[in-house]
C-alpha atoms as a PDB file:
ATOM      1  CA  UNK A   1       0.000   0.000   0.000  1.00  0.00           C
ATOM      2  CA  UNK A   2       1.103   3.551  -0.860  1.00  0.00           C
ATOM      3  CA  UNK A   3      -0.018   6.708   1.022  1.00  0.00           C
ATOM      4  CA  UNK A   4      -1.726   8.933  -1.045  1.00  0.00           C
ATOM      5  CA  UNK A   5      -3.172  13.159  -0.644  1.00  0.00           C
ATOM      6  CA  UNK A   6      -6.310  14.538  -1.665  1.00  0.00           C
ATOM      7  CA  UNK A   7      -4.654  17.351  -4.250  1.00  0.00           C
ATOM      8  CA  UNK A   8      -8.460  18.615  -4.308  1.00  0.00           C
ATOM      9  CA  UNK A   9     -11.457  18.203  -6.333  1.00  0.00           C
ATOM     10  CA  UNK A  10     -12.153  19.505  -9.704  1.00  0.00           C
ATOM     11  CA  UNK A  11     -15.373  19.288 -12.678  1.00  0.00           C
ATOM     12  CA  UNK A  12     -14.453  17.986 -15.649  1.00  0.00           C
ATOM     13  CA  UNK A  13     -15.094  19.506 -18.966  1.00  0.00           C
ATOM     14  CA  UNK A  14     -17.098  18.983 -21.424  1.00  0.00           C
ATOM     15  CA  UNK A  15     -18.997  16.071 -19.169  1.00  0.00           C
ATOM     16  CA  UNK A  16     -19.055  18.375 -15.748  1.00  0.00           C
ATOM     17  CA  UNK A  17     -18.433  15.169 -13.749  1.00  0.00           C
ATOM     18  CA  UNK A  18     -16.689  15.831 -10.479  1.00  0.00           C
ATOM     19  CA  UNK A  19     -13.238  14.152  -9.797  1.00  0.00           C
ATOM     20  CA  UNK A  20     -10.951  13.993  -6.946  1.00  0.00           C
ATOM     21  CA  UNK A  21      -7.463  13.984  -7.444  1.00  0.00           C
ATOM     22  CA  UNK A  22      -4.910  11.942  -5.496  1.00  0.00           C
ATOM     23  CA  UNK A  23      -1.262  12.380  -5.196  1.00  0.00           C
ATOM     24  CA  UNK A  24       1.441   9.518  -4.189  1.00  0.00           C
ATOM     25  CA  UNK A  25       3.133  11.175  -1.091  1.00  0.00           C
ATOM     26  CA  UNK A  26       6.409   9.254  -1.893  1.00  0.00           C
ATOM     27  CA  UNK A  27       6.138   8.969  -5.520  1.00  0.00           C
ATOM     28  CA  UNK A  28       5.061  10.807  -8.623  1.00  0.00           C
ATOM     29  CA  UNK A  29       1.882   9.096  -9.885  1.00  0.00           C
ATOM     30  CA  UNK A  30      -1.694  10.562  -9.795  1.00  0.00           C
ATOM     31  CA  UNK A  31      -4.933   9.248  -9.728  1.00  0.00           C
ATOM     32  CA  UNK A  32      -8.138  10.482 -10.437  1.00  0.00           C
ATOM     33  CA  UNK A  33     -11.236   9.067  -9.265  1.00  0.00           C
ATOM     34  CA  UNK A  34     -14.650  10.377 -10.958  1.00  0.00           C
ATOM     35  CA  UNK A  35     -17.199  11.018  -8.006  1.00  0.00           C
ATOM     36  CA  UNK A  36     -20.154  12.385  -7.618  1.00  0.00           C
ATOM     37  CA  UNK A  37     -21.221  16.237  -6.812  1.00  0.00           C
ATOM     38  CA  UNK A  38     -22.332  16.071  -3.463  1.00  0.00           C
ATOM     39  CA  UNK A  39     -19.153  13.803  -2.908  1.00  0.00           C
ATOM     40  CA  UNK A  40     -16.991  16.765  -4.258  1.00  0.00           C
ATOM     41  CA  UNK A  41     -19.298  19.152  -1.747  1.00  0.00           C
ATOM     42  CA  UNK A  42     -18.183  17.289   1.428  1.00  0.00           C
ATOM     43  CA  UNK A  43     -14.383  16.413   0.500  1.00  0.00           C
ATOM     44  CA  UNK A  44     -13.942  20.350  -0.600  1.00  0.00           C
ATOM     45  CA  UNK A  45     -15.963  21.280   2.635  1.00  0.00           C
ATOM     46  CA  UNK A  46     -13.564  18.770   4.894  1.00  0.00           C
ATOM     47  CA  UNK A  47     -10.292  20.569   2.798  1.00  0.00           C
ATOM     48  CA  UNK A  48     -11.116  23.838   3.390  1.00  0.00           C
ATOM     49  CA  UNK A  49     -11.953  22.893   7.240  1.00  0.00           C
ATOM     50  CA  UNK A  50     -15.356  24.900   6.238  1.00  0.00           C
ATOM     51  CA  UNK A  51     -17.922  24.429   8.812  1.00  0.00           C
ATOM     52  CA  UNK A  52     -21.558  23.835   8.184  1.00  0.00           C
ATOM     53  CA  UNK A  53     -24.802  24.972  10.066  1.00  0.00           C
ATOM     54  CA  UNK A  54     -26.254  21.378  10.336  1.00  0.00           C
ATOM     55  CA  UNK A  55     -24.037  18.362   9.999  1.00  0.00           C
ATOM     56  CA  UNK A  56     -23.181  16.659   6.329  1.00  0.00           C
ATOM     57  CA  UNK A  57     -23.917  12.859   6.237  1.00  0.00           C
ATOM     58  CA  UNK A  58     -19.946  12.706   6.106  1.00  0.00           C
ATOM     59  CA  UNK A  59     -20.019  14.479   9.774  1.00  0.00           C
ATOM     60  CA  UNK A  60     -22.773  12.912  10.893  1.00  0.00           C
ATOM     61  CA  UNK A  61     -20.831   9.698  10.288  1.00  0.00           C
ATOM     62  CA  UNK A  62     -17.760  10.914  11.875  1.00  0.00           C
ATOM     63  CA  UNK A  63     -19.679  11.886  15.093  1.00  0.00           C
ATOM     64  CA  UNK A  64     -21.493   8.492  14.576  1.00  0.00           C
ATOM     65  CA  UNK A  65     -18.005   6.628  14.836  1.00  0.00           C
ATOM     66  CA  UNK A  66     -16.739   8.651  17.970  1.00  0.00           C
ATOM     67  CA  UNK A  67     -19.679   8.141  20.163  1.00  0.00           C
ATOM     68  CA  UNK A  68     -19.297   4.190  19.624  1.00  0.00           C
ATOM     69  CA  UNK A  69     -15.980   4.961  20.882  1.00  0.00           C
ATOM     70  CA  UNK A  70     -13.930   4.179  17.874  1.00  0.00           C
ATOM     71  CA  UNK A  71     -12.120   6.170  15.349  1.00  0.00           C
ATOM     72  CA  UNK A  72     -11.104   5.594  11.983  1.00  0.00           C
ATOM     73  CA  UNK A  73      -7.333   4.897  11.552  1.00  0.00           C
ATOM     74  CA  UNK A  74      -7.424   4.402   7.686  1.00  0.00           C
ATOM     75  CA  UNK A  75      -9.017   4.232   4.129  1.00  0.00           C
ATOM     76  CA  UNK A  76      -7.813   1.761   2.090  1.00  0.00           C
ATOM     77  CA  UNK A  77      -8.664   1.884  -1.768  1.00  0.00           C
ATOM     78  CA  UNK A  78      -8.053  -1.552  -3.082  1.00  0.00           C
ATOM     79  CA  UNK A  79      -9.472  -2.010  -6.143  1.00  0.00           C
ATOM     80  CA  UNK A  80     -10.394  -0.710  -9.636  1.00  0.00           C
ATOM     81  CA  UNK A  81     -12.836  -2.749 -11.768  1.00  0.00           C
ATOM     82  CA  UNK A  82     -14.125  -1.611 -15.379  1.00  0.00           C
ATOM     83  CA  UNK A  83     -13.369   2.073 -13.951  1.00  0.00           C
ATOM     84  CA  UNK A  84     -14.638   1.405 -10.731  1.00  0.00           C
ATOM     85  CA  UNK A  85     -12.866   1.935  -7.401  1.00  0.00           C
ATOM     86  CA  UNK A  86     -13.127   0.011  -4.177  1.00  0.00           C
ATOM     87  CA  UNK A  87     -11.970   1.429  -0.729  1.00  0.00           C
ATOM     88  CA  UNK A  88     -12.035   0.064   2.843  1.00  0.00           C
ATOM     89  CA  UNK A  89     -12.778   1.508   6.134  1.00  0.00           C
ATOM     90  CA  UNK A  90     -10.293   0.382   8.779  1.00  0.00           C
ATOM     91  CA  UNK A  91     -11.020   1.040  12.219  1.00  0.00           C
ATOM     92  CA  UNK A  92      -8.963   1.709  15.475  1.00  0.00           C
ATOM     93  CA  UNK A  93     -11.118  -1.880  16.923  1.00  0.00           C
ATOM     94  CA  UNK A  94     -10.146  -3.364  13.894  1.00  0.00           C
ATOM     95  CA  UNK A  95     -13.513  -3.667  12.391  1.00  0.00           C
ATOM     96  CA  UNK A  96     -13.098  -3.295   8.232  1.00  0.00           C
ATOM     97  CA  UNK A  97     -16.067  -1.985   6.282  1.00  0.00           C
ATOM     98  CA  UNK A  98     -16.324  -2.006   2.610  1.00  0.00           C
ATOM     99  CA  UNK A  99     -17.295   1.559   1.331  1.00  0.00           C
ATOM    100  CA  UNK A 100     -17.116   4.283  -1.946  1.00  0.00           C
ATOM    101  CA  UNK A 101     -13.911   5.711  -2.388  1.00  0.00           C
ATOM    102  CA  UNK A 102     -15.239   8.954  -2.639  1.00  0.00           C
ATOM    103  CA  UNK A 103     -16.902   8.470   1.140  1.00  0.00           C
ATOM    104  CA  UNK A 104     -13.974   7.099   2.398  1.00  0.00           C
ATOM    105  CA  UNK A 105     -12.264  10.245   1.553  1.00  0.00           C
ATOM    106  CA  UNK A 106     -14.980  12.504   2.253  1.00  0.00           C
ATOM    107  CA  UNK A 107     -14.725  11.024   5.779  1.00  0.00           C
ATOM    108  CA  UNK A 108     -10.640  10.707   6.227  1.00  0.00           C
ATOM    109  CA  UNK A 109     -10.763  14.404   5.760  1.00  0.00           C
ATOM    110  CA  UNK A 110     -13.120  14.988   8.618  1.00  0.00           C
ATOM    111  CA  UNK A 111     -11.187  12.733  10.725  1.00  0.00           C
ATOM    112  CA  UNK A 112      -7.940  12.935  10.326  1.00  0.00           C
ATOM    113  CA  UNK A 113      -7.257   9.303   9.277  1.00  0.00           C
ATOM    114  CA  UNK A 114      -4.697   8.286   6.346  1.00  0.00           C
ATOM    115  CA  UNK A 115      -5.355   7.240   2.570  1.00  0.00           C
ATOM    116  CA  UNK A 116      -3.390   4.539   1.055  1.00  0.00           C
ATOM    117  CA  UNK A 117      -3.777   2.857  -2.292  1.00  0.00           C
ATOM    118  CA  UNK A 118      -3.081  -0.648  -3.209  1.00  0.00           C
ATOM    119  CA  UNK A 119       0.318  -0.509  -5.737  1.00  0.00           C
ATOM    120  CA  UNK A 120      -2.407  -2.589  -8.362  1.00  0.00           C
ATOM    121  CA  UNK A 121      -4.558   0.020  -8.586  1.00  0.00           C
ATOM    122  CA  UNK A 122      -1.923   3.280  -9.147  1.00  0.00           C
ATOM    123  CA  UNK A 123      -0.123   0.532 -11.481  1.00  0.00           C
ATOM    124  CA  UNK A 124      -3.240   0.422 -13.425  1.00  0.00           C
ATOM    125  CA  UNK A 125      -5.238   3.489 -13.117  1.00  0.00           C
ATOM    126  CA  UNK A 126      -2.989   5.849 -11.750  1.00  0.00           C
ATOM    127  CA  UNK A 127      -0.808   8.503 -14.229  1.00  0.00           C
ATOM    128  CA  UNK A 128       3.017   9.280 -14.260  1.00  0.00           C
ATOM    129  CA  UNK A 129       3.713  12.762 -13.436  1.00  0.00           C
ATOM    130  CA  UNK A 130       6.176  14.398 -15.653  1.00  0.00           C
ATOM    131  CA  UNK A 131       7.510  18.462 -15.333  1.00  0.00           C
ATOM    132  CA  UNK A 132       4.467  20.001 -17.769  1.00  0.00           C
ATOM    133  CA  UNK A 133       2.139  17.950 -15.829  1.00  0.00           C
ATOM    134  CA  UNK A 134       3.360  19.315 -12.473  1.00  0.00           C
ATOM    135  CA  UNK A 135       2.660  22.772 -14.178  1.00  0.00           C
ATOM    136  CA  UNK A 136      -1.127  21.652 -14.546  1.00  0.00           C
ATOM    137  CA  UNK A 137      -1.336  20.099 -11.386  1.00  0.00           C
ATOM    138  CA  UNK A 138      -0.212  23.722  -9.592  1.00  0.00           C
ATOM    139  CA  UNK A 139      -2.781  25.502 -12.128  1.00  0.00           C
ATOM    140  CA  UNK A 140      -5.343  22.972 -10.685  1.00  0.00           C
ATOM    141  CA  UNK A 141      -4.311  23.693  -6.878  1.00  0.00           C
ATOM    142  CA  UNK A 142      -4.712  27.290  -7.551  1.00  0.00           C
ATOM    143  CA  UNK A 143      -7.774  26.422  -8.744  1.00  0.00           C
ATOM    144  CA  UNK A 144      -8.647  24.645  -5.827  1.00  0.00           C
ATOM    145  CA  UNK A 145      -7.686  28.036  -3.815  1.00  0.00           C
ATOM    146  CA  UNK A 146     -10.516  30.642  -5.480  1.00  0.00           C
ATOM    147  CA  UNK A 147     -13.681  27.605  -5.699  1.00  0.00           C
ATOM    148  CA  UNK A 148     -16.306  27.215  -2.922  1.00  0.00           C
ATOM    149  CA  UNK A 149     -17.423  23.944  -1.990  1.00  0.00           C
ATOM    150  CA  UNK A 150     -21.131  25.369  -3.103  1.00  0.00           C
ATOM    151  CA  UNK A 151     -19.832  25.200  -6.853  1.00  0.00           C
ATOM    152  CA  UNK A 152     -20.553  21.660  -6.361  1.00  0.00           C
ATOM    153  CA  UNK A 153     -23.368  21.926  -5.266  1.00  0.00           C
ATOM    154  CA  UNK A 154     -26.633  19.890  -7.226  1.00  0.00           C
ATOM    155  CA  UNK A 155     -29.611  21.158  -5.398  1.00  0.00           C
ATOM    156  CA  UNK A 156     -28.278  20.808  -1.955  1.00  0.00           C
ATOM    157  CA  UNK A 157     -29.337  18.366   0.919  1.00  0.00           C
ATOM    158  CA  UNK A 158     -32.698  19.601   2.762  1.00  0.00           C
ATOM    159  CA  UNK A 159     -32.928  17.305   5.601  1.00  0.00           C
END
């Protein structure tokens, strides 16, 4: 396994489908991992540390998690299959539960935990970073800088 950032979250064009980017922390491949809009919401909320009125399913979880007296140590994404990413939960009890990458994230922002990513899946979906790439990558975290999690936002959640 390979520890991984969250570079940030970004839509894109022409489809407007959300993706989050991930980094190799010792290493120079990237990966991207289409998500959904209210998935890019709540991991650009948990970057920016921006606080919300009533909590996001993603903080409701974390809170859910502390009061059972455990804490989440680790997401794991193991898998890719026909473009499709699988991540773990792994818990401070050592209870493992099998969940969306883009939750898992969402949720190891909020609490602190690490991301690592099975050397299959960067082998096979992740991309080699070369100099003009690292250009695009610091246009895309300035980017990341001037949009509000609310440019993600598909209607909003009401209850």
């Amino acid at each position: 396994m390979r520890e991984v950032e969250v570079v940030g979250v970004r839509v894109e064009m022409p489809t407007n489908q959300p993706l989050v980017l991930l980094h190799e922390v010792d290493g120079t491949r990237y990966l991207p991992i289409w998500i959904g809009a209210v998935e890019a919401s709540a991991i650009a909320f948990a970057q920016q540390g921006t606080e919300t009125m009533r909590p996001l399913t993603h903080e409701l979880l974390q809170s859910v998690i502390e009061a059972l007296g455990d804490e989440l140590d680790e997401v794991r994404i193991i898998d890719v299959r026909e473009g499709v990413f699988y991540a773990v939960l792994v818990f401070a009890s050592g209870e493992e539960v099998e969940a969306r990458p883009s939750d898992s994230i969402a949720l190891a922002l909020r609490a602190g935990a690490r991301i690592v990513c099975s050397e299959d899946v960067l082998d096979e979906a992740g991309i080699e970073s070369a100099d003009d790439e690292d250009a695009e990558i610091e246009k895309f975290r300035e980017f990341l800088d001037a949009v509000d999690p609310e440019d993600f936002d598909i209607g909003g959640e009401s209850s």
